[in-house]
Structure formats: C-alpha cells, structure tokens
C-alpha atoms as a PDB file:
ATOM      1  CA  UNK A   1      66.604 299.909  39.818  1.00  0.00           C
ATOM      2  CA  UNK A   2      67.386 300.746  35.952  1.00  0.00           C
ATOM      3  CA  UNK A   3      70.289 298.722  34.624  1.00  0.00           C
ATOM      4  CA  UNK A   4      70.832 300.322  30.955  1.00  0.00           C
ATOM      5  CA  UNK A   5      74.066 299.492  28.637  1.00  0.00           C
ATOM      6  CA  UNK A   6      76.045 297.424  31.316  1.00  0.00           C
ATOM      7  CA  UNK A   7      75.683 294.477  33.435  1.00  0.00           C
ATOM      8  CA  UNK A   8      74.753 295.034  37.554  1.00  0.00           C
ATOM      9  CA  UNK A   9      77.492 292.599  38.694  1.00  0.00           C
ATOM     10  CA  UNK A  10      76.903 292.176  42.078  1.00  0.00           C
ATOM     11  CA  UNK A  11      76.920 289.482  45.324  1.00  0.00           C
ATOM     12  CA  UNK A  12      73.290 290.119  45.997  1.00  0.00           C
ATOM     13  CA  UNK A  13      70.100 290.993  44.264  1.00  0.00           C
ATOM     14  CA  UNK A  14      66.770 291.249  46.771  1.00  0.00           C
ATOM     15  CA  UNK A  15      63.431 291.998  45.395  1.00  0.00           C
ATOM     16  CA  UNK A  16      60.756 291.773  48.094  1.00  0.00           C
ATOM     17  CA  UNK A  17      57.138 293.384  47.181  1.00  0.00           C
ATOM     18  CA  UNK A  18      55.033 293.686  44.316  1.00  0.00           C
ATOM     19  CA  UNK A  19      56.328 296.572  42.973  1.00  0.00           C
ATOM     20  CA  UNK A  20      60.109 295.713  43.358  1.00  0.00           C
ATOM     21  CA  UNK A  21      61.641 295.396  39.787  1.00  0.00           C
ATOM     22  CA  UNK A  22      64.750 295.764  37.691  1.00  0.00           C
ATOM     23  CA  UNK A  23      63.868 297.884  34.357  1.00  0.00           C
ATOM     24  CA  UNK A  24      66.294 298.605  31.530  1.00  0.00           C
ATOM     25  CA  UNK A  25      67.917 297.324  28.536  1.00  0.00           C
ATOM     26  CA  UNK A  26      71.212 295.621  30.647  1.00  0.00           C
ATOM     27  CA  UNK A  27      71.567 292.453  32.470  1.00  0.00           C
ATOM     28  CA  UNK A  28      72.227 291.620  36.221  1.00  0.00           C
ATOM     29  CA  UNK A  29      75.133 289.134  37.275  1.00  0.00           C
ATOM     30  CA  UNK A  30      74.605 287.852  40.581  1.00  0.00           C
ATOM     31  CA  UNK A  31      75.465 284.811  43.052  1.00  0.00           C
ATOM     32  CA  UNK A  32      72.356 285.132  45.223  1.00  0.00           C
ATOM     33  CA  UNK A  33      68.779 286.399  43.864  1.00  0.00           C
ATOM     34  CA  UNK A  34      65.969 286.605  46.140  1.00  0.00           C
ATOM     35  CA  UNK A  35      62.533 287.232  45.218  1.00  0.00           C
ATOM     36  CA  UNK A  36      60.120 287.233  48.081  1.00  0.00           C
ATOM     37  CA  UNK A  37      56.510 288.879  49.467  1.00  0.00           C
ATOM     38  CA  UNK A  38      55.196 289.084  45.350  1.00  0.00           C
ATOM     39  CA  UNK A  39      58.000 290.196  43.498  1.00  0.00           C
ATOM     40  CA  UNK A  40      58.094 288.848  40.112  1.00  0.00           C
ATOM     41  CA  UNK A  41      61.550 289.106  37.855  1.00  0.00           C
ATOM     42  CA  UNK A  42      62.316 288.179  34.082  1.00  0.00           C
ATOM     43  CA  UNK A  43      65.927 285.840  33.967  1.00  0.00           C
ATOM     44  CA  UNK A  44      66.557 286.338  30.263  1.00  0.00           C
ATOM     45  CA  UNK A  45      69.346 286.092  28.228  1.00  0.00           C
ATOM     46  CA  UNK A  46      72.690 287.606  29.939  1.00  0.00           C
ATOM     47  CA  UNK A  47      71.158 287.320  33.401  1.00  0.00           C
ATOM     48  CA  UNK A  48      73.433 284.355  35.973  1.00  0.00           C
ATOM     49  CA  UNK A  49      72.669 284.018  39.161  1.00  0.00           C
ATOM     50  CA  UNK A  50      75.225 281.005  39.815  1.00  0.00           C
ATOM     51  CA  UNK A  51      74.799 280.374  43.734  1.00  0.00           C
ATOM     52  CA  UNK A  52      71.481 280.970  45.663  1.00  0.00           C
ATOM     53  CA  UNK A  53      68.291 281.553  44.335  1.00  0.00           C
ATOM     54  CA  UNK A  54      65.347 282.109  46.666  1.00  0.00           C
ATOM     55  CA  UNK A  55      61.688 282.437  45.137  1.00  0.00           C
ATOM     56  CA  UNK A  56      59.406 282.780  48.158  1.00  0.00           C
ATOM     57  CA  UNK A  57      55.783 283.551  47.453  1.00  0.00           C
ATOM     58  CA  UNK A  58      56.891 285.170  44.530  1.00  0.00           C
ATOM     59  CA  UNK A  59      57.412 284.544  40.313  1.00  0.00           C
ATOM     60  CA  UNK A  60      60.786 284.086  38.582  1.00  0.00           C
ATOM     61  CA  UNK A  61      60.038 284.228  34.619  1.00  0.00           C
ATOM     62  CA  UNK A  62      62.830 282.078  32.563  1.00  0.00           C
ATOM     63  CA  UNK A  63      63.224 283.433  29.048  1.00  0.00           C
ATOM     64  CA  UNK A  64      66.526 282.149  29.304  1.00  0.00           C
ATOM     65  CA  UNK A  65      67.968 278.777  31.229  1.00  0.00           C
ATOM     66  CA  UNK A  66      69.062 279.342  35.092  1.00  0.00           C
ATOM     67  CA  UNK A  67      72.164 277.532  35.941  1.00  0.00           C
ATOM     68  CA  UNK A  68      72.541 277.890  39.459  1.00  0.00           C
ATOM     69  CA  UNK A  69      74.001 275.636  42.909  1.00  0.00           C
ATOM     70  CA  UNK A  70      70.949 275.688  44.741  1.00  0.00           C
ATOM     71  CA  UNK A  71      67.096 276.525  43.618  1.00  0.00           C
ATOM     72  CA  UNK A  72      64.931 277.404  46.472  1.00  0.00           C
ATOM     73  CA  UNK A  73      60.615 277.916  46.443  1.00  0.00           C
ATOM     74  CA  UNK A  74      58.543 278.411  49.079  1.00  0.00           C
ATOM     75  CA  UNK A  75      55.358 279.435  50.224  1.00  0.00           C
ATOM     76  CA  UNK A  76      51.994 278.894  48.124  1.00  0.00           C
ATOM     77  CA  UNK A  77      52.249 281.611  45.659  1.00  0.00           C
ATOM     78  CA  UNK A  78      55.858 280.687  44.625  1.00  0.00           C
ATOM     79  CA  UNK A  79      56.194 280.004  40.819  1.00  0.00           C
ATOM     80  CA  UNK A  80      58.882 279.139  38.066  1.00  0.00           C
ATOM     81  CA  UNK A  81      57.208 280.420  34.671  1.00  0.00           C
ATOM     82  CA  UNK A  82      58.664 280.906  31.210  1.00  0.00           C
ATOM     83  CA  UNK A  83      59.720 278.593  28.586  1.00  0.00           C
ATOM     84  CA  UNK A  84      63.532 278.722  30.171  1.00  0.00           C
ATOM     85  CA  UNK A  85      65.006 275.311  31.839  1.00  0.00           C
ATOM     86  CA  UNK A  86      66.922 274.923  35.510  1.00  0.00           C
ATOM     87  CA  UNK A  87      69.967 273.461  36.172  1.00  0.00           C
ATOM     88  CA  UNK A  88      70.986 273.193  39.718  1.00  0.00           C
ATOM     89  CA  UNK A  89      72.631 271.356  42.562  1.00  0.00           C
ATOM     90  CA  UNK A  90      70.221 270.876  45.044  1.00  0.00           C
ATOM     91  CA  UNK A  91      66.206 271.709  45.019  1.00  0.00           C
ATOM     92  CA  UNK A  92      64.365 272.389  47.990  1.00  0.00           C
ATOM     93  CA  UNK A  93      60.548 272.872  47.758  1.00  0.00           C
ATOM     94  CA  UNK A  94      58.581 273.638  50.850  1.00  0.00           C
ATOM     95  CA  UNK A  95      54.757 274.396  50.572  1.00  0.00           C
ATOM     96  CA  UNK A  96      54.524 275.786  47.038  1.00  0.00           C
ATOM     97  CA  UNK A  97      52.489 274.205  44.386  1.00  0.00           C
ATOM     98  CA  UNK A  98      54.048 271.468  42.239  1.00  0.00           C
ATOM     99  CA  UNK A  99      56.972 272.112  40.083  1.00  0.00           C
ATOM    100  CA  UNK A 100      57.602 269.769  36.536  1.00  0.00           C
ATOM    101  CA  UNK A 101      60.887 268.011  36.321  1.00  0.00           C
ATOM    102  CA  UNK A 102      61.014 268.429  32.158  1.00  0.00           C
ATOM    103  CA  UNK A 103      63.255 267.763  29.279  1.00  0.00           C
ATOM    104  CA  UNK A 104      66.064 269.858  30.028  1.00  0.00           C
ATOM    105  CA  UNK A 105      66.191 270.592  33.350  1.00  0.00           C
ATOM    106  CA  UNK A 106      68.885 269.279  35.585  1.00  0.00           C
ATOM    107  CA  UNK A 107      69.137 268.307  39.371  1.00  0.00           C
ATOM    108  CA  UNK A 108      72.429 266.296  40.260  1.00  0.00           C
ATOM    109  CA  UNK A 109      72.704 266.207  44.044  1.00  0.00           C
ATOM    110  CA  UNK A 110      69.866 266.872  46.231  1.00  0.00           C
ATOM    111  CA  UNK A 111      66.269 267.292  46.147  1.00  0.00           C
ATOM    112  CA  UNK A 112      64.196 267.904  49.466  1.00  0.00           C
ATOM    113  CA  UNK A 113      60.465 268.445  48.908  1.00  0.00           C
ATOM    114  CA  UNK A 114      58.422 269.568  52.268  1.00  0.00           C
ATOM    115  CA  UNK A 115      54.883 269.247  51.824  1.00  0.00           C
ATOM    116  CA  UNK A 116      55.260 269.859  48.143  1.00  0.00           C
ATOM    117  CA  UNK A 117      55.314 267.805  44.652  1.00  0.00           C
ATOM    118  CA  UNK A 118      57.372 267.307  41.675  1.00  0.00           C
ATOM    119  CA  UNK A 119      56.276 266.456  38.548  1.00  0.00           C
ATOM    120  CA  UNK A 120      58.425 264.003  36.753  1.00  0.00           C
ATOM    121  CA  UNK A 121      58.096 264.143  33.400  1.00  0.00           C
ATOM    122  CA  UNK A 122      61.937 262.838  32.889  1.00  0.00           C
ATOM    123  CA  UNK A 123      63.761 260.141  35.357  1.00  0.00           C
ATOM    124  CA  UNK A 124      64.988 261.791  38.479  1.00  0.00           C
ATOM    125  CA  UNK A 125      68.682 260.761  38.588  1.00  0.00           C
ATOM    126  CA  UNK A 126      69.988 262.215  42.029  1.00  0.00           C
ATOM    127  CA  UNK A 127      73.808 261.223  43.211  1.00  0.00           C
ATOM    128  CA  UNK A 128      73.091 262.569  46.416  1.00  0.00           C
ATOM    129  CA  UNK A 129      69.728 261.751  48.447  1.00  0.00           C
ATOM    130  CA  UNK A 130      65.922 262.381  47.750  1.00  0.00           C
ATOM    131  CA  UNK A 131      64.061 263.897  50.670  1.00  0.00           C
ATOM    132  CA  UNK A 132      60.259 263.649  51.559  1.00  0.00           C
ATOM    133  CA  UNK A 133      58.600 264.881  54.681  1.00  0.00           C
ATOM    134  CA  UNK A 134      54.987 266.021  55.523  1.00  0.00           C
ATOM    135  CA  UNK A 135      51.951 263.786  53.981  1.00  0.00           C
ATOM    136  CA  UNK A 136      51.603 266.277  50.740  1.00  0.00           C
ATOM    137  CA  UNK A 137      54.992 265.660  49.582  1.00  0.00           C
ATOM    138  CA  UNK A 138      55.797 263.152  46.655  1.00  0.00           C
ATOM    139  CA  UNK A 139      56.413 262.346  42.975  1.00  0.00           C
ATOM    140  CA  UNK A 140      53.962 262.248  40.617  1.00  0.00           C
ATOM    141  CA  UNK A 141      54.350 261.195  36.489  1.00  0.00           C
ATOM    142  CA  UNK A 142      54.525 258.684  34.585  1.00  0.00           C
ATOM    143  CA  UNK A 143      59.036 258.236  35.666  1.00  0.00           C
ATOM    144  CA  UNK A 144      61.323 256.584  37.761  1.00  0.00           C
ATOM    145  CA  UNK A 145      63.641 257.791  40.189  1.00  0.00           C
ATOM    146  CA  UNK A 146      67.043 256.808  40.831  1.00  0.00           C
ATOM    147  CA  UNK A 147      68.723 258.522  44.145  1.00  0.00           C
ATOM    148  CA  UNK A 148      71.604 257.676  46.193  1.00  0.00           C
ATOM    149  CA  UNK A 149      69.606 257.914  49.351  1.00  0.00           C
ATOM    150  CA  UNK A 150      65.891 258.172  50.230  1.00  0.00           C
ATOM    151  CA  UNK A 151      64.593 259.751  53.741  1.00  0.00           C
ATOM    152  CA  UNK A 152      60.720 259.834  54.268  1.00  0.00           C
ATOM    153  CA  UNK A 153      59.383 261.412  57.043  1.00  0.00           C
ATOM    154  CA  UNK A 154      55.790 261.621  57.821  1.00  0.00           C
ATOM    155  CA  UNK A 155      55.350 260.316  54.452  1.00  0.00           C
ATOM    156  CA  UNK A 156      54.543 257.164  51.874  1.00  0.00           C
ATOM    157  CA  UNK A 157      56.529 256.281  48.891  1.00  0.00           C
ATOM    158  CA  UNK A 158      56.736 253.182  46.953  1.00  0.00           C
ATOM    159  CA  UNK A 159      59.749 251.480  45.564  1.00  0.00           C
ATOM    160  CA  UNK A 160      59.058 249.544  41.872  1.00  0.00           C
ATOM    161  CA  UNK A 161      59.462 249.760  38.237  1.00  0.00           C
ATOM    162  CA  UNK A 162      62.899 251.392  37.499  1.00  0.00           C
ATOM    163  CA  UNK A 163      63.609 253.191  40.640  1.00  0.00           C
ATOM    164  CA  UNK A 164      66.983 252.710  42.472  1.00  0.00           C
ATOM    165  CA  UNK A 165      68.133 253.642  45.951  1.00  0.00           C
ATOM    166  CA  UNK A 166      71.672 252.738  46.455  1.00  0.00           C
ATOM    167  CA  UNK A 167      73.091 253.497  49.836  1.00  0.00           C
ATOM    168  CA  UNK A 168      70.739 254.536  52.230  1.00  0.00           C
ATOM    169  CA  UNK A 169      67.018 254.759  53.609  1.00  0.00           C
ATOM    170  CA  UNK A 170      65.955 256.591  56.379  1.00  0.00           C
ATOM    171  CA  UNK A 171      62.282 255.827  57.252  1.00  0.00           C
ATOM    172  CA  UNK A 172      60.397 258.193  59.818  1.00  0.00           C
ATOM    173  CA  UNK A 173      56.423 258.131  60.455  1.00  0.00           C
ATOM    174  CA  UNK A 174      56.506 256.642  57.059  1.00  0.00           C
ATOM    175  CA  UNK A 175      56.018 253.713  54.821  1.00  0.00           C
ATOM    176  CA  UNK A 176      57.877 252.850  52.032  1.00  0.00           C
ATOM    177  CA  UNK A 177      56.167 250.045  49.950  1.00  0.00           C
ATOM    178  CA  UNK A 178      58.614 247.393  48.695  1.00  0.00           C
ATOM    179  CA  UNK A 179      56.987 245.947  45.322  1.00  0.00           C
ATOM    180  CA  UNK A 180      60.625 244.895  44.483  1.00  0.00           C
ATOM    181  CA  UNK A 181      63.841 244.346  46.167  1.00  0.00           C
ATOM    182  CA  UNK A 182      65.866 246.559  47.435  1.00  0.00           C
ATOM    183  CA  UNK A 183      69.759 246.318  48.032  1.00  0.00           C
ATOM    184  CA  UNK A 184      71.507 248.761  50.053  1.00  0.00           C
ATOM    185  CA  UNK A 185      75.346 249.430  50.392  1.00  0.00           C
ATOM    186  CA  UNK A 186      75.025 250.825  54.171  1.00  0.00           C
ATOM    187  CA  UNK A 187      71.417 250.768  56.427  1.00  0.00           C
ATOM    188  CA  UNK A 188      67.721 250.667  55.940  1.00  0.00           C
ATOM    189  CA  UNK A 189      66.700 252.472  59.305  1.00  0.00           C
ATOM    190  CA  UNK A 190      62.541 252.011  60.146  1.00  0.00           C
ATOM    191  CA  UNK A 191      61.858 254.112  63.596  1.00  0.00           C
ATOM    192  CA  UNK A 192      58.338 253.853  64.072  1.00  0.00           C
ATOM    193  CA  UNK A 193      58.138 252.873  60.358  1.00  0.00           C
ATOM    194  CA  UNK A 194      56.715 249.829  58.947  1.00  0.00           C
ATOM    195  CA  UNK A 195      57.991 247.977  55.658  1.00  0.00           C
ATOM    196  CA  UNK A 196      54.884 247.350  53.024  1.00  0.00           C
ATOM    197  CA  UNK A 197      54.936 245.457  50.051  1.00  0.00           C
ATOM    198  CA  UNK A 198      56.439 241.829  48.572  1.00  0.00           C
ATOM    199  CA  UNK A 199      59.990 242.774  47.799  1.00  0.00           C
ATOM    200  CA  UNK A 200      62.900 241.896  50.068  1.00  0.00           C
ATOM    201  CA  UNK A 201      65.659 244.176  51.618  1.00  0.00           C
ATOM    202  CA  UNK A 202      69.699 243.823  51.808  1.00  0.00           C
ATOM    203  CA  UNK A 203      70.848 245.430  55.067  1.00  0.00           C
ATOM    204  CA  UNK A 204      73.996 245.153  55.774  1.00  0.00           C
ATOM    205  CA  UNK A 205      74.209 247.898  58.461  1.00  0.00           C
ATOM    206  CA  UNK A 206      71.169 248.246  59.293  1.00  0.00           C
ATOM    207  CA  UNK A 207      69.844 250.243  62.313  1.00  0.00           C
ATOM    208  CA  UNK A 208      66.430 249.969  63.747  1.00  0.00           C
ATOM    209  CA  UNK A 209      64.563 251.766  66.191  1.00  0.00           C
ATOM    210  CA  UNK A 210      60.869 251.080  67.260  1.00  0.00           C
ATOM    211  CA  UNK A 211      58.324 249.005  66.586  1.00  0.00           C
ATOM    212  CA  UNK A 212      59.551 245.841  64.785  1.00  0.00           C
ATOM    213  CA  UNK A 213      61.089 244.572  61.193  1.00  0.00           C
ATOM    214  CA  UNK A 214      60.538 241.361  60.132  1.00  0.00           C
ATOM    215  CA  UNK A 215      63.200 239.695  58.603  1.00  0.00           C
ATOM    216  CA  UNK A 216      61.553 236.878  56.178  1.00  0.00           C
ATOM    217  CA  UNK A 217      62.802 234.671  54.031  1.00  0.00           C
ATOM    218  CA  UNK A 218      64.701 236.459  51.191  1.00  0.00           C
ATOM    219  CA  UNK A 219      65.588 239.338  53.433  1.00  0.00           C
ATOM    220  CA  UNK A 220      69.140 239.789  54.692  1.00  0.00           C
END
C-alpha cells in the first residue's frame, strides 16, 4: 500500500511476507501493527501504533520512538532495529533472540520472557510482575531488577545486589537463589521448587506445594 500526503488512520495494519510494505511519503496511525512471516516496516516520525504491536519472525525499524500498551516478539528471526526507543506496558518475548533494555526505553507493568533474554543495560523497574519460564530465559547485564512479583518456571534466577520483589513469588521447576533476604507482602509459593542460597525469606501467606521448605533460623 502507498500512503502519500495523508495519514492511513486505521484499527489495523497486517504485514505478513517479505514483500509486504507500506511505500510513500505519509504516515500510518494505527492501534494494532502486525508484522509477521519476514515482513520488515520503518516506524518513523508521525507513525503511532498505541495498542498492540506484534513482530513475529519479522523486523520493525525505529527511526522514531514507539509508544505503545503492549510490545510483542516472537519466533527466532524477530528483531527491533533502528536507533528509535520503546515505551510500553507490558513485553512479552517468546523464542526470539535477546532484546537490550537501554537508556530510554520504558516498561512499567509486565514483562514475560519465554525462552528468551533481555539485556539490561538500565534497572528493570516493573510495578506489575516479571515472568520467566523455559531454561533459556533470563536477564543478563551488568543491572538490577526491581518487580512487584517474580514467577519462574522451569527456570533459575538469583535474588542479590539491588534487586527487589515486593509482593509475590511463584516458583515452578525452578530455583531462585537467595544471596539476600527477601520480604514479601503476600506468599513465596515453591511446588517442586527448592530455595538456594544464604538469605532468609518473610512469608506471611505463604503456600507450599511439594517437596519441602525449610524454615531456619531467620526465616519467618
């Protein structure tokens, strides 16, 4: 599609295949973009796409920032490229190659990574939970990350430095490595999950199933 002289102000904007492309000197306004089976597409200045966007096995190029409620990449092939910065709601990540958390980019609620890694090169400050399943998911980078809740499945993380978990953690076929203490305003559940590490827990409402937890002293 040619957009020339005007703005394509639309609900949806689906590019799917390699040769799939929007030409022309005008901008598209969208609340879902979907890129998917190789399409590539430039966001540049003028371009929104303010609810949904879905890159699956395909490239979204930011020459401009991307503000947006939830940021979606899947599938190997899947890229963010461009000099542009996100800002979204929630970030899910499933099986695509890692993607860099930088200086101005912006995540507030959710981030759920699925066999896939981010990159922090800034604190990840998350009011709403941090999600890790499958053994290839995780954070790498020299940061800290500071979440309202933490669920690990099939996966390792550890808990030290400046990190912070407030409310909740939800431990599945995990491990999550204690090297300080943790305090929690509602449950630390473990099913088939061991605790590793020296720090101690606060577990107020705390729900267990499988295996054992010790409680030592310093733990409550």
């Amino acid at each position: 599609i040619t957009v020339t002289g005007t703005t394509l102000s639309t609900g949806g904007l689906y590019l799917s295949g390699s040769t799939a492309a929007v030409a022309g000197t005008g901008n598209y306004a969208v609340q879902t973009l979907s890129l998917t089976n190789g399409a590539t597409l430039v966001f540049d200045a003028g371009d929104s796409a303010s609810g949904f966007v879905d890159v699956a096995n395909s490239t979204l190029v930011l020459d401009a920032n991307l503000v947006t409620t939830q940021l979606t990449l899947s599938g190997s092939a899947a890229a963010l490229a461009g000099t542009g910065n996100y800002a979204t709601s929630f970030l899910v990540v499933s099986q695509a190659p890692a993607l860099a958390y930088r200086t101005g980019d912006s995540i507030t609620g959710d981030v759920f990574l699925f066999d896939s890694v981010l990159t922090l090169d800034k604190t990840l400050e998350l009011t709403g939970g941090l999600t890790l399943s499958g053994p290839a998911a995780g954070l790498v980078g020299p940061h800290d990350y500071r979440v309202g809740s933490l669920s690990l499945a099939n996966n390792s993380l550890s808990y030290d430095g400046g990190d912070s978990i407030t409310t909740a953690v939800i431990v599945s076929s995990g491990t999550l490595a204690l090297d300080k203490d943790l305090a929690l305003a509602d449950a630390l559940t473990l099913t088939g999950a061991p605790l590793a590490g020296s720090g101690r827990y606060t577990d107020p409402n705390g729900v267990h199933a499988g295996g054992t937890r010790a409680c030592r002293a310093g733990d409550s």
